[in-house]
Protein backbone atom coordinates (compact mmCIF):
# COMPACT_ATOMS: atom_id res chain seq x y z
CA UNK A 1 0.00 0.00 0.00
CA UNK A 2 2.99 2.58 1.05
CA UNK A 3 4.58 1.42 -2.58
CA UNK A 4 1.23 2.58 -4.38
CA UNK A 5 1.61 6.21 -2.30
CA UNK A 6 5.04 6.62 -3.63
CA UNK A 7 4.59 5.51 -7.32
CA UNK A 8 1.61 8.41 -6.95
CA UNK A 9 3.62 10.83 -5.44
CA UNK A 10 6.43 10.19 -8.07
CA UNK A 11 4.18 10.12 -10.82
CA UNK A 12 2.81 13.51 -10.28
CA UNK A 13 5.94 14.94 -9.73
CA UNK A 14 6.79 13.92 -13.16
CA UNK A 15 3.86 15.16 -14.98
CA UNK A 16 3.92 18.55 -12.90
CA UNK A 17 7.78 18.47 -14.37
CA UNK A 18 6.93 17.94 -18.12
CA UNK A 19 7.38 21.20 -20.28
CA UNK A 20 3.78 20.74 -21.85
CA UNK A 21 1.63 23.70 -21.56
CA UNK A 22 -1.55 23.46 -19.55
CA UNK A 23 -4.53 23.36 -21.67
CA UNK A 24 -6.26 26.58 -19.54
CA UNK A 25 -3.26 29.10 -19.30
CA UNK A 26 -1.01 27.43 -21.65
CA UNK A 27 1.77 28.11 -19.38
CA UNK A 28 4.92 25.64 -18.82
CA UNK A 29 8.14 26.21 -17.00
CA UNK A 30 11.33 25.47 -18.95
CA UNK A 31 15.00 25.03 -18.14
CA UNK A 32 17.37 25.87 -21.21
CA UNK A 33 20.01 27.76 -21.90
CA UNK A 34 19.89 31.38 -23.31
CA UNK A 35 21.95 32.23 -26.17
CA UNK A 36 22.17 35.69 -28.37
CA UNK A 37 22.07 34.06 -31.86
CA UNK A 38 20.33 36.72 -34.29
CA UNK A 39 18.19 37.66 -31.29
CA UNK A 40 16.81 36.05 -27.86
CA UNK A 41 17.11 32.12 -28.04
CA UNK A 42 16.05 29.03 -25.46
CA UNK A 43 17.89 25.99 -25.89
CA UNK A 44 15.97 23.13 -24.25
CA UNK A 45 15.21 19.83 -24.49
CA UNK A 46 11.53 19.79 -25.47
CA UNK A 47 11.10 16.04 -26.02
CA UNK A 48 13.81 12.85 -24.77
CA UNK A 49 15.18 12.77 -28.65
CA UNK A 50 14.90 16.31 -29.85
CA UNK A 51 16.10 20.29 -28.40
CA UNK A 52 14.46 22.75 -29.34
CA UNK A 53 15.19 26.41 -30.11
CA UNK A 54 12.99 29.22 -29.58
CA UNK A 55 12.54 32.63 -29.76
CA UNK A 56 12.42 34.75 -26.47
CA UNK A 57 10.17 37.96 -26.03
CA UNK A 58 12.90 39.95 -24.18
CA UNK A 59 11.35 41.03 -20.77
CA UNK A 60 12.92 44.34 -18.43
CA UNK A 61 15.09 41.37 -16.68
CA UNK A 62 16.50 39.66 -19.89
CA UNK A 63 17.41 43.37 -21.69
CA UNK A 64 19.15 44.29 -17.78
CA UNK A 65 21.17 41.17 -17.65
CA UNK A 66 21.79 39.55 -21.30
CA UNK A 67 25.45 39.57 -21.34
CA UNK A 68 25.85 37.98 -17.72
CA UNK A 69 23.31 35.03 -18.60
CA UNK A 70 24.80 34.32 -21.96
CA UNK A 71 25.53 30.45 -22.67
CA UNK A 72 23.62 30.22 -19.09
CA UNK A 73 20.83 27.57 -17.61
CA UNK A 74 17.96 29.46 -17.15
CA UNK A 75 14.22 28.57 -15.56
CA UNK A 76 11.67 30.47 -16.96
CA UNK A 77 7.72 29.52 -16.75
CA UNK A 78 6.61 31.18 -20.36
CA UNK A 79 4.12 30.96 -22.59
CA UNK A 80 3.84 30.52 -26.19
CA UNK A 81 2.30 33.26 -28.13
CA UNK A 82 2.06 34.47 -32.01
CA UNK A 83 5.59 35.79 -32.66
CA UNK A 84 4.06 38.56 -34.64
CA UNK A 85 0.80 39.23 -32.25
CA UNK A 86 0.00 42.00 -29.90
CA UNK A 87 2.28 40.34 -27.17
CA UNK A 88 5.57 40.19 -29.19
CA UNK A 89 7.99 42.37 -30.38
CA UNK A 90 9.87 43.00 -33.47
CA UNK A 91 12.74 41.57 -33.32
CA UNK A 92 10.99 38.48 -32.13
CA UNK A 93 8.45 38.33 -35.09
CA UNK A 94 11.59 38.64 -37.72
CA UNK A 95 13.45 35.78 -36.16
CA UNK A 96 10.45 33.38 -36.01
CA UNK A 97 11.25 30.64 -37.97
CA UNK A 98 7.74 28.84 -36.96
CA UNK A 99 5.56 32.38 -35.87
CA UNK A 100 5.89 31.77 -32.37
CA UNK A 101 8.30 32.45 -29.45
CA UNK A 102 8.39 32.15 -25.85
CA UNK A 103 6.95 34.52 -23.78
CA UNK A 104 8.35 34.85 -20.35
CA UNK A 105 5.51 35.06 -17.43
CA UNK A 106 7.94 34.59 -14.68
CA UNK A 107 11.72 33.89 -13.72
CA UNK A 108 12.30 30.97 -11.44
């Protein structure tokens, strides 16, 4: 019975951990690393076999502290939006290579 608790209690813990967005807010936390690269990018690994790479909406914290969290791990909890829509920026919506990018709801 105690084995049945755990395999619960591990279980959620990995589906609150999987970078899927929720179907209400469509929000997910991500880990990945930031690079400059013809604008904001995420590096992260959005499936076991495959990384991704997406464009960043450059928040007031990301424009203050670029340089010093280049090539860095970063947690973010984002949310992805039109990379051309009323959310986005430029920048973002010229780099698009699919129309969307990430943008960031909170730094964790």
């Amino acid at each position: 019975m105690r084995a049945l608790g755990l395999i619960a209690v591990f279980t959620a813990a990995c589906a609150f951990n999987n970078a899927k967005p929720t179907e209400v807010t469509k929000v997910f936390s991500v880990k990945g690393v930031y690079k400059y690269s013809d604008g904001d990018r995420l590096i992260w690994a959005c499936s076991t076999r495959h990384q991704c790479t997406d464009v960043l909406i450059r928040d007031r914290r990301l424009a203050q502290s670029a340089i010093k969290l280049l090539n860095q791990r970063v947690s973010l909890r984002v949310r992805r939006v039109d990379a051309c829509g009323p959310e986005s920026t430029q920048v973002a919506c010229l780099r698009s290579s699919n129309g969307t990018a990430l943008l960031i709801v909170e730094w964790l």
